[in-house]
Protein backbone atom coordinates (compact mmCIF):
# COMPACT_ATOMS: atom_id res chain seq x y z
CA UNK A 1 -54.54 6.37 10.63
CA UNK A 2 -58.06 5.87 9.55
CA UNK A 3 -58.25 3.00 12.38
CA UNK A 4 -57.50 5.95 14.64
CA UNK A 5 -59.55 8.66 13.38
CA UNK A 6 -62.42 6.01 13.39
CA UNK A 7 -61.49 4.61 16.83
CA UNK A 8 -61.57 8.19 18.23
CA UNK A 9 -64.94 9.14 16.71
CA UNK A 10 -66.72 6.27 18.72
CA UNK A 11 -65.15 7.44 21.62
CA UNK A 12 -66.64 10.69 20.93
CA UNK A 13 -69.79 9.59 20.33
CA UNK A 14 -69.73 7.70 23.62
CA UNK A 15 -68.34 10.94 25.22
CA UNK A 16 -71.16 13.31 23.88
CA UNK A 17 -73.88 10.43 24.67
CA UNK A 18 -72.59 10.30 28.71
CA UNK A 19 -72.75 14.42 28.61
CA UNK A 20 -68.46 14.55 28.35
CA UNK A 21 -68.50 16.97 25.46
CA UNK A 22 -65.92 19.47 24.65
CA UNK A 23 -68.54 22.37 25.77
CA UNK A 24 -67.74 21.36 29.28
CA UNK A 25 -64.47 20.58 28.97
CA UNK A 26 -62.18 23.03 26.99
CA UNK A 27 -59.01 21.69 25.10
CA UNK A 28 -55.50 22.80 26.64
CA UNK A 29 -54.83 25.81 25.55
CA UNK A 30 -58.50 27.40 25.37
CA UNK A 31 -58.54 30.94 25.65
CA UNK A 32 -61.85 32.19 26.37
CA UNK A 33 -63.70 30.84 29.75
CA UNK A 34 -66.49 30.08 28.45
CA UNK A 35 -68.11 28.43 25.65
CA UNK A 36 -71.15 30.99 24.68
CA UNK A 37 -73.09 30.37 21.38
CA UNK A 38 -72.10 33.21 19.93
CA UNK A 39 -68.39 33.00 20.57
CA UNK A 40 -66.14 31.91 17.31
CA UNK A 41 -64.92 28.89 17.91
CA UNK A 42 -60.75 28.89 16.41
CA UNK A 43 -58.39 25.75 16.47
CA UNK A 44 -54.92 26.02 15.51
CA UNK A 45 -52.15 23.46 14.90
CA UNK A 46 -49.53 25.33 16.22
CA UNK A 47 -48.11 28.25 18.24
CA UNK A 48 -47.42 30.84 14.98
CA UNK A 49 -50.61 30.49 13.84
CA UNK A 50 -52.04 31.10 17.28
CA UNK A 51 -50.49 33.86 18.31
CA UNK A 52 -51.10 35.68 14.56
CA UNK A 53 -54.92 35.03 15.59
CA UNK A 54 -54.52 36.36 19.19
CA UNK A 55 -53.02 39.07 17.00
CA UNK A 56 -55.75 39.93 14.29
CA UNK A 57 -58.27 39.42 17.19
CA UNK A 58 -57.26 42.38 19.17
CA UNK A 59 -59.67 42.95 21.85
CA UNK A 60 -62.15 40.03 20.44
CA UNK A 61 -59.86 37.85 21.53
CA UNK A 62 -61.32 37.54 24.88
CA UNK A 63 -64.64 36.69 23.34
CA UNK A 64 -63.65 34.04 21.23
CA UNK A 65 -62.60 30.35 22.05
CA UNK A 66 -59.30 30.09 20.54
CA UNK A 67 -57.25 26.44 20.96
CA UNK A 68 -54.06 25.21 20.29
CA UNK A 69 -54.05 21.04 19.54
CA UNK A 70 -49.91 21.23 19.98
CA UNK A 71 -49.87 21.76 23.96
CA UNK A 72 -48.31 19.52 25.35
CA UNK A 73 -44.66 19.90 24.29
CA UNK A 74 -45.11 17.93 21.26
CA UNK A 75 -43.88 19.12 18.25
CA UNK A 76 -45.53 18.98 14.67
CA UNK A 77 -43.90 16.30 13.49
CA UNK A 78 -45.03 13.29 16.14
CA UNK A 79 -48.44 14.95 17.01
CA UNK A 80 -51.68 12.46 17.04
CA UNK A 81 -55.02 13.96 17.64
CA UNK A 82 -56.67 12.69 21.06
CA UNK A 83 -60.04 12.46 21.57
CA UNK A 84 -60.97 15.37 23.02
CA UNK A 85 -58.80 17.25 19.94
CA UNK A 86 -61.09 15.87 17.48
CA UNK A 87 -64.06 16.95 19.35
CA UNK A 88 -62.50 20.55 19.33
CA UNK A 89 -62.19 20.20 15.89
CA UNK A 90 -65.32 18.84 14.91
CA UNK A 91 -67.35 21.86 16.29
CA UNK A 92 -65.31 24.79 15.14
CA UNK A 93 -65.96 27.71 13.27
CA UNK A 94 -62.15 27.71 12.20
CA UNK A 95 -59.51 25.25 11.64
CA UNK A 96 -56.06 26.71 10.92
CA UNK A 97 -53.22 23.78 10.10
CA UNK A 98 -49.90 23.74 7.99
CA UNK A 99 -51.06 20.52 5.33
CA UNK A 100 -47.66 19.31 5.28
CA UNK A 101 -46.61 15.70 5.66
CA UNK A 102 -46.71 15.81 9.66
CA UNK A 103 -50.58 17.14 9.37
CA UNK A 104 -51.56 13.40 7.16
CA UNK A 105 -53.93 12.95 9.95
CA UNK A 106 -56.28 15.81 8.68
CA UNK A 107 -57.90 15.37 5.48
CA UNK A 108 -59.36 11.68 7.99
CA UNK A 109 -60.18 14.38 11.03
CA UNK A 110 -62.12 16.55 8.49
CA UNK A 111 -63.89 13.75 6.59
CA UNK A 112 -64.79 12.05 9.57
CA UNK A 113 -65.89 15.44 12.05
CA UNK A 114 -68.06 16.82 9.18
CA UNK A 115 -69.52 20.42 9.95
CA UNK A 116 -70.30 22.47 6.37
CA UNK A 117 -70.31 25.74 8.65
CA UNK A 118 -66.72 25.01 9.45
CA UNK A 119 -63.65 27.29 7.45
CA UNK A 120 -61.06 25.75 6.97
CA UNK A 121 -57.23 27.50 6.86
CA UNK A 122 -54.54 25.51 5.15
CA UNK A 123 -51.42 27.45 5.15
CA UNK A 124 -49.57 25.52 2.27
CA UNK A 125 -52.79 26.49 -0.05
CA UNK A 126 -52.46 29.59 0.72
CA UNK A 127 -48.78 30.23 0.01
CA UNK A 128 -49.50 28.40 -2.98
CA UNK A 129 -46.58 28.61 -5.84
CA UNK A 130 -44.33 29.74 -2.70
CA UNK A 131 -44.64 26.83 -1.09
CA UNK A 132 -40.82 25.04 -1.30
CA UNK A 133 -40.14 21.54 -1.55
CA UNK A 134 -37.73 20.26 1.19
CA UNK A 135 -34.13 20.33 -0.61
CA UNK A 136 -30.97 17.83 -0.09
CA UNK A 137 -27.73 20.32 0.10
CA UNK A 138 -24.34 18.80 -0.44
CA UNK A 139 -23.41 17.29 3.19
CA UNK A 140 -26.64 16.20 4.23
CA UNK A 141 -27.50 12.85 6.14
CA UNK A 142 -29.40 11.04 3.38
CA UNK A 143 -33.15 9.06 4.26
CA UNK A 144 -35.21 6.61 2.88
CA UNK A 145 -37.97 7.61 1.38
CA UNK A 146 -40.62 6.07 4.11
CA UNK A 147 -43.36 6.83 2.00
CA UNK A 148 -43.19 5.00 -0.85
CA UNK A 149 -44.67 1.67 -0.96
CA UNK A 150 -45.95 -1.42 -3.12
CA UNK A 151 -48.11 1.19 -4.83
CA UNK A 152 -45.50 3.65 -5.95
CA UNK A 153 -44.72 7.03 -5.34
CA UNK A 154 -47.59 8.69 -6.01
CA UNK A 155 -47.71 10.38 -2.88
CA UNK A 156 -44.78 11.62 -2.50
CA UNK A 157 -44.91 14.95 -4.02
CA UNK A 158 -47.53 16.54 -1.26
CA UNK A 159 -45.28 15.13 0.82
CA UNK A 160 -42.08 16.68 -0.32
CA UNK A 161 -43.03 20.19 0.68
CA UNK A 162 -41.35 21.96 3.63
CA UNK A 163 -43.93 22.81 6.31
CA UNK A 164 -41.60 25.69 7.83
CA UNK A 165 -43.71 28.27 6.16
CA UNK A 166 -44.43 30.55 9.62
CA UNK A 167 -40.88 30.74 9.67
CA UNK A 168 -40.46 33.40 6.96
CA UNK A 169 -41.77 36.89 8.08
CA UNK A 170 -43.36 37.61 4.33
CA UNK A 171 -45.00 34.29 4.37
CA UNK A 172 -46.42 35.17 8.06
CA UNK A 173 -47.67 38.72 6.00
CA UNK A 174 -49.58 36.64 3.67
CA UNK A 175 -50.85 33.93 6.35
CA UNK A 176 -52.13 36.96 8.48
CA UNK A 177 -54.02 38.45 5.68
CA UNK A 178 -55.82 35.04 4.60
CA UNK A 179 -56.45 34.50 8.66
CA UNK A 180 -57.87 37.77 8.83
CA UNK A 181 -59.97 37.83 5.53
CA UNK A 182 -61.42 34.52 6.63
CA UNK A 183 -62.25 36.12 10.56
CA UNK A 184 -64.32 38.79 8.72
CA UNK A 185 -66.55 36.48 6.46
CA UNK A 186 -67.13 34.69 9.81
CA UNK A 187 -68.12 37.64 12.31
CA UNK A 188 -68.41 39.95 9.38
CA UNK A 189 -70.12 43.17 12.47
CA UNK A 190 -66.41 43.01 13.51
CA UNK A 191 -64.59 42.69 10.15
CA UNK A 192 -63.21 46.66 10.17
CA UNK A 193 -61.58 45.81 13.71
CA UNK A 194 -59.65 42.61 12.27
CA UNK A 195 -58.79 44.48 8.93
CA UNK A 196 -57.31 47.09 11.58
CA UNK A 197 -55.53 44.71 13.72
CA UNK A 198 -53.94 43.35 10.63
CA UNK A 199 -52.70 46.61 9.24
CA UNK A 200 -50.83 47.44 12.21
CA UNK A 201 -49.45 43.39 12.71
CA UNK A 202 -48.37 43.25 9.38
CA UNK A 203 -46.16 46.65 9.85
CA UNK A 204 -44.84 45.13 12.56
CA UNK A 205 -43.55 42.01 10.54
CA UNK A 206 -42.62 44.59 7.92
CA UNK A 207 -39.99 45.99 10.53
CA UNK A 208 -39.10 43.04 11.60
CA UNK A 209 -38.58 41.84 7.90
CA UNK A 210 -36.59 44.83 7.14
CA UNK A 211 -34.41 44.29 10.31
CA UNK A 212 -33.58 40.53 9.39
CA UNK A 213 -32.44 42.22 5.66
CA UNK A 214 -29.88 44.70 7.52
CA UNK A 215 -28.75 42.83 9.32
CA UNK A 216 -27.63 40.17 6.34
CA UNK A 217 -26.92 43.31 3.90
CA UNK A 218 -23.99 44.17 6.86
CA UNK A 219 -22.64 40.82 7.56
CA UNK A 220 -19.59 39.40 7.08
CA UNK A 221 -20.66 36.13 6.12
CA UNK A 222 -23.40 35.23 4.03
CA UNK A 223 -23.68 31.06 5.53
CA UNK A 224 -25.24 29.33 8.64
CA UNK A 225 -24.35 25.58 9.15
CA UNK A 226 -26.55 23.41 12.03
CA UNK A 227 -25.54 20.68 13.55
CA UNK A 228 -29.36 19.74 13.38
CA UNK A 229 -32.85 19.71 11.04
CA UNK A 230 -32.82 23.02 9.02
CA UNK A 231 -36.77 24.22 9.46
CA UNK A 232 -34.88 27.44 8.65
CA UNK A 233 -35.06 27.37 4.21
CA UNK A 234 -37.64 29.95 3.74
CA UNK A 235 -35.80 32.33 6.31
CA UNK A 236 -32.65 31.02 4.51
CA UNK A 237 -34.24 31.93 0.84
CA UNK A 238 -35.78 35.42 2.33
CA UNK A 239 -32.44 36.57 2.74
CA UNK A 240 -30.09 34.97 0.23
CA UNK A 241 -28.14 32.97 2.83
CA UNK A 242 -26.33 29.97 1.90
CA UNK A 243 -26.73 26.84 4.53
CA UNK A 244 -25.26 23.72 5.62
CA UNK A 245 -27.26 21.33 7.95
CA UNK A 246 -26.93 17.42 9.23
CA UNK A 247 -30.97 16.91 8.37
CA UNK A 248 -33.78 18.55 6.29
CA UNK A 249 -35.86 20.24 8.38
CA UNK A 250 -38.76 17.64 8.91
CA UNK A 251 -36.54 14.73 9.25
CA UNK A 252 -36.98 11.93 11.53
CA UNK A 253 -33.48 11.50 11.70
CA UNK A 254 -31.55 11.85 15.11
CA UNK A 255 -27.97 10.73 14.80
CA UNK A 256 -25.51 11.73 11.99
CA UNK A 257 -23.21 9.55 10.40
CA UNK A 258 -19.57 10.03 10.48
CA UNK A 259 -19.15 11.24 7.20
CA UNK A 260 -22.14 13.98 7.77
CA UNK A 261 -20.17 15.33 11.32
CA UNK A 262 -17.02 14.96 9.16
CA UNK A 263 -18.11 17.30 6.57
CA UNK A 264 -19.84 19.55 8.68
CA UNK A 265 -16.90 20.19 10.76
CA UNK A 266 -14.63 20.64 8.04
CA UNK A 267 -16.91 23.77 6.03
CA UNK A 268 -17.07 24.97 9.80
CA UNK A 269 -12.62 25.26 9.43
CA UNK A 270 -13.37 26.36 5.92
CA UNK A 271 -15.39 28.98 6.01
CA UNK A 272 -14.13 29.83 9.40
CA UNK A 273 -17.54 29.99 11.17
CA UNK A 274 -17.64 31.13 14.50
CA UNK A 275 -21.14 29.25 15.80
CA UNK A 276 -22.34 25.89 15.12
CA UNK A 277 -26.04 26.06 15.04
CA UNK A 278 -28.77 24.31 16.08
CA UNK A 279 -32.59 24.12 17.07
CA UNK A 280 -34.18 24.55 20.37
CA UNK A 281 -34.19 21.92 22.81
CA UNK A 282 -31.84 20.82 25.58
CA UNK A 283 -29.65 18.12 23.54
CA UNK A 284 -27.50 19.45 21.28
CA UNK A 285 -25.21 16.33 20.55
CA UNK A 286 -24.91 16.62 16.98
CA UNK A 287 -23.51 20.25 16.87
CA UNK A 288 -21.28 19.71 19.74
CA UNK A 289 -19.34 16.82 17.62
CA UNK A 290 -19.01 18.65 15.14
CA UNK A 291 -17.68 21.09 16.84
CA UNK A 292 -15.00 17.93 18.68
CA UNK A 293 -14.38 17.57 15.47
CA UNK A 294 -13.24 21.10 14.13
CA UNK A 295 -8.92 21.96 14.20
CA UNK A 296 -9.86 24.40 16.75
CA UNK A 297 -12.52 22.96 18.90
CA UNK A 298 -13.54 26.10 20.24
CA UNK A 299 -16.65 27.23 18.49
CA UNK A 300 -19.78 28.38 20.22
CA UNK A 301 -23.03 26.46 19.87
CA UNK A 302 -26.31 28.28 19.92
CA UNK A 303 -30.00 27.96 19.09
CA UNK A 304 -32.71 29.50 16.72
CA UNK A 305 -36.29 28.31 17.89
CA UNK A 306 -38.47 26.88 15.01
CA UNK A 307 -41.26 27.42 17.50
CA UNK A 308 -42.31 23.70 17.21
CA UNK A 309 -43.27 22.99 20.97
CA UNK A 310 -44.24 26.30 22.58
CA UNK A 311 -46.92 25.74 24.86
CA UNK A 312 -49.49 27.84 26.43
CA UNK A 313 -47.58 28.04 29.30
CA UNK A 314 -45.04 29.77 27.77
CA UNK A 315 -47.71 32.27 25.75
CA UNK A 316 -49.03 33.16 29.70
CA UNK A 317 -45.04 34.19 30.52
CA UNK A 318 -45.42 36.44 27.25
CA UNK A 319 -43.88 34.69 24.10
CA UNK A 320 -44.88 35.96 21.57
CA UNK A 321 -44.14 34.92 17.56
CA UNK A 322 -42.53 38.24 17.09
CA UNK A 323 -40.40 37.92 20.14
CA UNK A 324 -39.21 34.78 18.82
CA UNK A 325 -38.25 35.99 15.84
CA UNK A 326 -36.30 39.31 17.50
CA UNK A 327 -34.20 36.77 19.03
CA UNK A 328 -33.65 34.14 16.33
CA UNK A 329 -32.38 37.86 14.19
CA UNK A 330 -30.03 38.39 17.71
CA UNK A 331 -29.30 34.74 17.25
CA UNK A 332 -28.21 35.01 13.49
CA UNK A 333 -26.26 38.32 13.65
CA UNK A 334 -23.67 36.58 15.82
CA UNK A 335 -23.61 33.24 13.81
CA UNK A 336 -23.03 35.62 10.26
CA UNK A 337 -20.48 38.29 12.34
């Protein structure tokens, strides 16, 4: 990776030496037109945090340059930087990123794209002591560990956490605050307009919290199972729901072994569960043989969305991380009922 990080920064500097620099050419995903001195300058990883800027922004949003690296349908855990990313990145005012295993390519970004005006967001610090490690549950396709090597282990604590952290509504209450408290040291004339903004977002998650909680309290079951990764613990924990699941949730894994479907299936007969789950995308192999597998072959199989590749594309038709989560609680209602 540091071959890579240091390959890219001669590129850059070749780039910036021709006149190619990111001031002309805005990252996918750029929301302001232009790229005026005094405009804040905000890169995200990912969709969540994204949209909670959009959010805290308000009407400043539209004078602010506000980028999101993960455009191109390529979720967090396969992303690489391009050129032109760490360009974006270099001359921010803001970096917002998760610091989980899939983000190892930042701490050599940062080094090597110094800038001591930049802030820098790293939700996994912020969390803190809430942070979870990713857990094995009984049934669950084992892995090797892939980062251990002739030196040891030593690394693989930071890289044990789960990075699903946007995925929990009271995490997203905390996130928003740090985003928010960090906006206001930046562009401090503006500060009471952000600390607005975030009063009203974060009674919004509040709602949305309380609606997930309701709709548990009043369920009849009290257990998801996917036929997939589960990106869904700290929603899972939230709530007090038990789970079942073929991967962890940043696992690199794509086919189950026979003894994983076979278990699956059989808590599915067990604990006679209506819905198979499973993440978005449009192959859904592992939750439909497990669902071959079941005695009565007949259960439905339907998607939560981790929001791991939504694209600006799909912000311009109106999703929105809220609107996600309305339908992952519409989702979940019919998988616990």
């Amino acid at each position: 990776m540091k071959k890579l990080i240091a390959l890219l920064l001669c590129l850059l500097t070749v780039g910036a030496l021709a006149g190619c620099g990111g001031k002309d050419a805005p990252a996918a995903g750029v929301d302001a037109n232009t790229n005026a001195d005094d405009q804040l300058r905000i890169v995200t990883t990912i969709f969540p945090e994204y949209d909670w800027v959009r959010e805290i922004l308000g009407d400043k949003a539209g004078d602010t340059e506000l980028t999101m690296l993960l455009d191109n349908g390529v979720d967090l855990h396969s992303y690489q930087p391009s050129a032109e990313d760490m360009l974006t990145i270099a001359d921010c005012d803001l970096f917002i990123y998760v610091g989980g295993e899939s983000d190892s390519w930042v701490d050599d970004a940062l080094r090597f794209t110094a800038n001591d005006n930049r802030k820098i967001i790293k939700l996994l610090d912020v969390l803190g002591e809430r942070a979870k490690e990713e857990e094995m549950v009984e049934g669950m396709e084992e892995e090797a560990d892939e980062h251990a090597d002739e030196h040891g282990d030593e690394n693989h604590e930071e890289h044990a956490y789960d990075e699903h952290v946007w995925l929990s509504l009271k995490n997203a209450e905390t996130l928003c605050a740090a985003i928010a408290g960090t906006l206001g040291e930046l562009d401090p004339a503006n500060k009471a307009v952000y600390d607005a903004n975030l009063a009203a977002y974060t009674q919004k998650l509040k709602d949305m919290d309380s609606a997930y909680q309701q709709a548990v309290d009043a369920a009849a079951r009290k257990t998801v199972l996917f036929g997939d990764r589960f990106p869904f613990r700290y929603l899972a924990d939230d709530y007090g729901l038990r789970y079942y699941a073929a991967f962890v949730g940043c696992s690199a894994e794509t086919e189950a072994s026979f003894e994983t479907v076979t278990f699956l299936a059989q808590k599915v007969d067990e604990l006679q569960l209506p819905r198979v789950l499973t993440i978005e995308g449009t192959k859904h192999k592992i939750a439909e043989t497990v669902v071959a597998n079941t005695a009565e072959k007949n259960q439905e199989v339907v998607a939560m969305d981790s929001m791991q590749a939504i694209m600006s594309d799909d912000v311009a038709n109106g999703v929105t991380y809220l609107g996600v989560m309305e339908k992952n609680l519409d989702v979940l209602k019919a998988a616990l009922n």
